[in-house]
Structures are given as structure tokens and as C-alpha cells.
C-alpha atoms as a PDB file:
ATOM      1  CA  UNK A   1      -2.559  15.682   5.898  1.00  0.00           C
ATOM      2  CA  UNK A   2      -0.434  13.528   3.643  1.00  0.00           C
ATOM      3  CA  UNK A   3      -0.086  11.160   0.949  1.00  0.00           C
ATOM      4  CA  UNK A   4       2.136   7.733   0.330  1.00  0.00           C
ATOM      5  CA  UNK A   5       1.416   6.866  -3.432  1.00  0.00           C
ATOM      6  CA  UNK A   6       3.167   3.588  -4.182  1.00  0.00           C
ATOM      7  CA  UNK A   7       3.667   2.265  -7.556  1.00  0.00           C
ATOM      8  CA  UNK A   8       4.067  -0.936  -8.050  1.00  0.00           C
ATOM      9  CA  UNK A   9       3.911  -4.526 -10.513  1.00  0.00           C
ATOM     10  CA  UNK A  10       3.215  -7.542  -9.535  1.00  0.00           C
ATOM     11  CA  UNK A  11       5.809 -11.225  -9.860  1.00  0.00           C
ATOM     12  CA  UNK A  12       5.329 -12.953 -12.971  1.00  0.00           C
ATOM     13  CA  UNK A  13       3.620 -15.370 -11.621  1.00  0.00           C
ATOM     14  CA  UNK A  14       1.523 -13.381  -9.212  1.00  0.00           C
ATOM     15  CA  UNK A  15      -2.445 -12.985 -10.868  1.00  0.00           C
ATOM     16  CA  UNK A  16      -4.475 -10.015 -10.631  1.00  0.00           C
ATOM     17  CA  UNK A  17      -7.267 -11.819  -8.697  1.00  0.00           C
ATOM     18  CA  UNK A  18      -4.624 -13.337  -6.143  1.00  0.00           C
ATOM     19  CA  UNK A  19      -3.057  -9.559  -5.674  1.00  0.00           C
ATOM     20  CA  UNK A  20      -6.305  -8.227  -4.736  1.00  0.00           C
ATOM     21  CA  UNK A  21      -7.321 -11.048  -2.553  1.00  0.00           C
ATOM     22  CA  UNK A  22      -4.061 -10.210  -1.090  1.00  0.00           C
ATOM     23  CA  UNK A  23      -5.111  -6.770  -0.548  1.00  0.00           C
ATOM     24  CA  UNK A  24      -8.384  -7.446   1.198  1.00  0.00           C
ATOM     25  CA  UNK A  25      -6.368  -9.578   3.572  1.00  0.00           C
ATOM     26  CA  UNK A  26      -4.183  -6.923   4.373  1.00  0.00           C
ATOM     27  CA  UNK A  27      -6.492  -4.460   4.980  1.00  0.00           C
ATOM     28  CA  UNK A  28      -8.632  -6.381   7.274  1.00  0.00           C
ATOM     29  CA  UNK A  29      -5.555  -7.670   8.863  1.00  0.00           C
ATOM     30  CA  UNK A  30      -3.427  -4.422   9.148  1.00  0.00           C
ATOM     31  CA  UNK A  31      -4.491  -1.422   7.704  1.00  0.00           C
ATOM     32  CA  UNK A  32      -8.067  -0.703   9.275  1.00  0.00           C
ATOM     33  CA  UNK A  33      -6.276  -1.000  12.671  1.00  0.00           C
ATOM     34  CA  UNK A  34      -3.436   1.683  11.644  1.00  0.00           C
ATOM     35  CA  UNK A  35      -3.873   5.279  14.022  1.00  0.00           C
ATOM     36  CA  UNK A  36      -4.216   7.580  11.435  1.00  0.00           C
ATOM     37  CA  UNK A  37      -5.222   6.406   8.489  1.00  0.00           C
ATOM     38  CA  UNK A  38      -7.679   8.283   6.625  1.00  0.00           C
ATOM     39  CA  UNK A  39      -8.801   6.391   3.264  1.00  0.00           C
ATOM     40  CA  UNK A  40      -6.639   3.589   0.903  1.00  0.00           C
ATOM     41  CA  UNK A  41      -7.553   3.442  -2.639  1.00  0.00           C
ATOM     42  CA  UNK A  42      -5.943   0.443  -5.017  1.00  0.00           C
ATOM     43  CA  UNK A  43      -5.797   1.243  -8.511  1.00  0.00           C
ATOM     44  CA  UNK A  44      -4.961  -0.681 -11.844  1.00  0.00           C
ATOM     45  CA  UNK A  45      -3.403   0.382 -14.947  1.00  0.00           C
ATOM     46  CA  UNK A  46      -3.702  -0.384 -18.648  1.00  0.00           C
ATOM     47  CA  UNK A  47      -0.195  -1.479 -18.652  1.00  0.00           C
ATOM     48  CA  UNK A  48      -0.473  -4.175 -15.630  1.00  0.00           C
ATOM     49  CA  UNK A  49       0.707  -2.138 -13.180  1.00  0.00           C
ATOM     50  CA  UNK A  50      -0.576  -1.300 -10.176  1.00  0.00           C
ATOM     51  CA  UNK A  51      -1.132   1.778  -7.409  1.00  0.00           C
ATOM     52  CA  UNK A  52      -1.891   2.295  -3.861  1.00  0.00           C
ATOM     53  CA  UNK A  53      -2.692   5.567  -2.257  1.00  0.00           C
ATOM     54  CA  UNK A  54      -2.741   5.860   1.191  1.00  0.00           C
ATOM     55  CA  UNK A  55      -4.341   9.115   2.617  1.00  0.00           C
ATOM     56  CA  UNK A  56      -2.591   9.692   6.428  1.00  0.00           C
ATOM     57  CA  UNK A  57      -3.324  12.443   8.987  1.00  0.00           C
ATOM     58  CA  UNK A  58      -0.013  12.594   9.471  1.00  0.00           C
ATOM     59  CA  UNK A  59       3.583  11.755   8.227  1.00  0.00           C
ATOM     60  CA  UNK A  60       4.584  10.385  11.628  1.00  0.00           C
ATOM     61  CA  UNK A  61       1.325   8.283  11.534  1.00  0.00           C
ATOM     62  CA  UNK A  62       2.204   6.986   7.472  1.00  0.00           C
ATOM     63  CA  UNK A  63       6.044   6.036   9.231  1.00  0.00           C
ATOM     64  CA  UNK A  64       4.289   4.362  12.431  1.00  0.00           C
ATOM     65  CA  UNK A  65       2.158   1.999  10.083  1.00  0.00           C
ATOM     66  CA  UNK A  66       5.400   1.295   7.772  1.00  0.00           C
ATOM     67  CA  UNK A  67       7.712   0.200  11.040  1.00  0.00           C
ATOM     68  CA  UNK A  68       4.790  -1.498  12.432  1.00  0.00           C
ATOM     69  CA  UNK A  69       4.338  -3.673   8.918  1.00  0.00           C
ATOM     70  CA  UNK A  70       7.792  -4.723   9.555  1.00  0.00           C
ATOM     71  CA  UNK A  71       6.743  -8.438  10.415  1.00  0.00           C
ATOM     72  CA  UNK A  72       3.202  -8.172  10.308  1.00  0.00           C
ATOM     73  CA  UNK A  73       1.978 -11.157   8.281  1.00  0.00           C
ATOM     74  CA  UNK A  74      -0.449  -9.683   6.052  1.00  0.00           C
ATOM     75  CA  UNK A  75       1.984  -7.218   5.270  1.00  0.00           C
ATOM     76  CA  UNK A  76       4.836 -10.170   4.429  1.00  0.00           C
ATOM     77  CA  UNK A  77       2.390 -11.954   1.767  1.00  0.00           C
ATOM     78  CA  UNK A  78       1.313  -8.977   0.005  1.00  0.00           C
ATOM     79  CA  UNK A  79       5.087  -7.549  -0.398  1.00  0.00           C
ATOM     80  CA  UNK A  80       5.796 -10.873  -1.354  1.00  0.00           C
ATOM     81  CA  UNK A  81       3.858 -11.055  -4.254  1.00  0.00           C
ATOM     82  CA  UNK A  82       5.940  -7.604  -5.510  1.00  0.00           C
ATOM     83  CA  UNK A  83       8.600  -6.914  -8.011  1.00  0.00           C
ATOM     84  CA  UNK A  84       9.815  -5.056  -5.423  1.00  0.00           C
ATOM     85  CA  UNK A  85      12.799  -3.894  -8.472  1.00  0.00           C
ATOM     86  CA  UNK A  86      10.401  -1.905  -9.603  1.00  0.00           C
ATOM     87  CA  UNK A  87       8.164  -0.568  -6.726  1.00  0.00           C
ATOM     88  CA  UNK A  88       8.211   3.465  -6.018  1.00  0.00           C
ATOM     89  CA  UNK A  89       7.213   5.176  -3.418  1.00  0.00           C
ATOM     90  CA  UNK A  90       6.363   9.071  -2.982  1.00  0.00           C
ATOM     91  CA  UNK A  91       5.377  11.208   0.056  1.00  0.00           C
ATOM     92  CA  UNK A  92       3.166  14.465  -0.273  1.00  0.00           C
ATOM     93  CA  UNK A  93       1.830  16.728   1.739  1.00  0.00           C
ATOM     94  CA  UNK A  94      -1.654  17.703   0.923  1.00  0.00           C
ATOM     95  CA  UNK A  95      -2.063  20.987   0.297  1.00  0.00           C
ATOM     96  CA  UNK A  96      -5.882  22.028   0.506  1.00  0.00           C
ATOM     97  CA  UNK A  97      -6.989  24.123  -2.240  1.00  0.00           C
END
């Protein structure tokens, strides 16, 4: 199994409830179709910022949803309501304790 954690902040003039409405879009629009994808958690930090954790069977199915987003709509006006200066992006495997 394997995780995509992506950090991330929002543009200035991007608001909380229009990021999450965002979100919702996206996942009804893109992610729930994705081969692969096991859970996606959005979470919110003191400081403004913002996480996603996306939980794949795979790391060829995590890279088949990525090229697959290139384009996609729903993937378009969610990255376009990033500060995508500031946006990171890690890749684990899970290791099962």
C-alpha cells in the first residue's frame, strides 16, 4: 500500500468554505472513480494550511490518477485555487506494523 500526503495553502483570495466545496466536487467528479484508491482524508491546520492524504493500493495506481487529472476539470478548479509555490508532496510506502 502507499501514501501521497500533500501539503498545501490556499490563494489569498481563495475561502475555506469555497476550498472545500471545491473538494467535494472533485471527489465526486474524479476521485471516487480512480482504480485504486483506498480512502482520502482532507485536513486543516491552525496555521491556514491545509492537507490531503490519499491512501493508494498501489504507487502505479497513485501515478495513474495523477496523469489522468492532467485535464480533468474538477481537478483544474481545485489546483487552481492553490499557491501552488508552496504545495509539497510526499510518497510513502506503508509499512504495516
Amino acid at each position: 500500500m502507499y501514501l501521497e500526503i500533500i501539503n498545501i495553502n490556499l490563494k489569498s483570495e481563495v475561502s475555506a468554505e469555497d476550498f472545500i466545496e471545491g473538494n467535494r466536487n472533485f471527489e465526486a467528479n474524479f476521485m471516487k472513480a480512480q482504480p485504486g484508491l483506498r480512502s482520502r482524508k482532507l485536513g486543516k491546520a491552525s496555521d491556514g494550511s491545509w492537507v490531503v492524504v490519499n491512501e493508494w493500493e498501489s504507487e502505479s495506481a497513485a501515478q495513474a490518477s495523477s496523469a489522468a487529472g492532467r485535464g480533468n476539470p474538477a481537478a483544474g478548479a481545485l489546483m487552481g485555487m492553490l499557491d501552488t509555490s508552496k504545495m509539497t508532496m510526499q510518497h510513502l510506502e506503508i509499512i504495516p506494523l
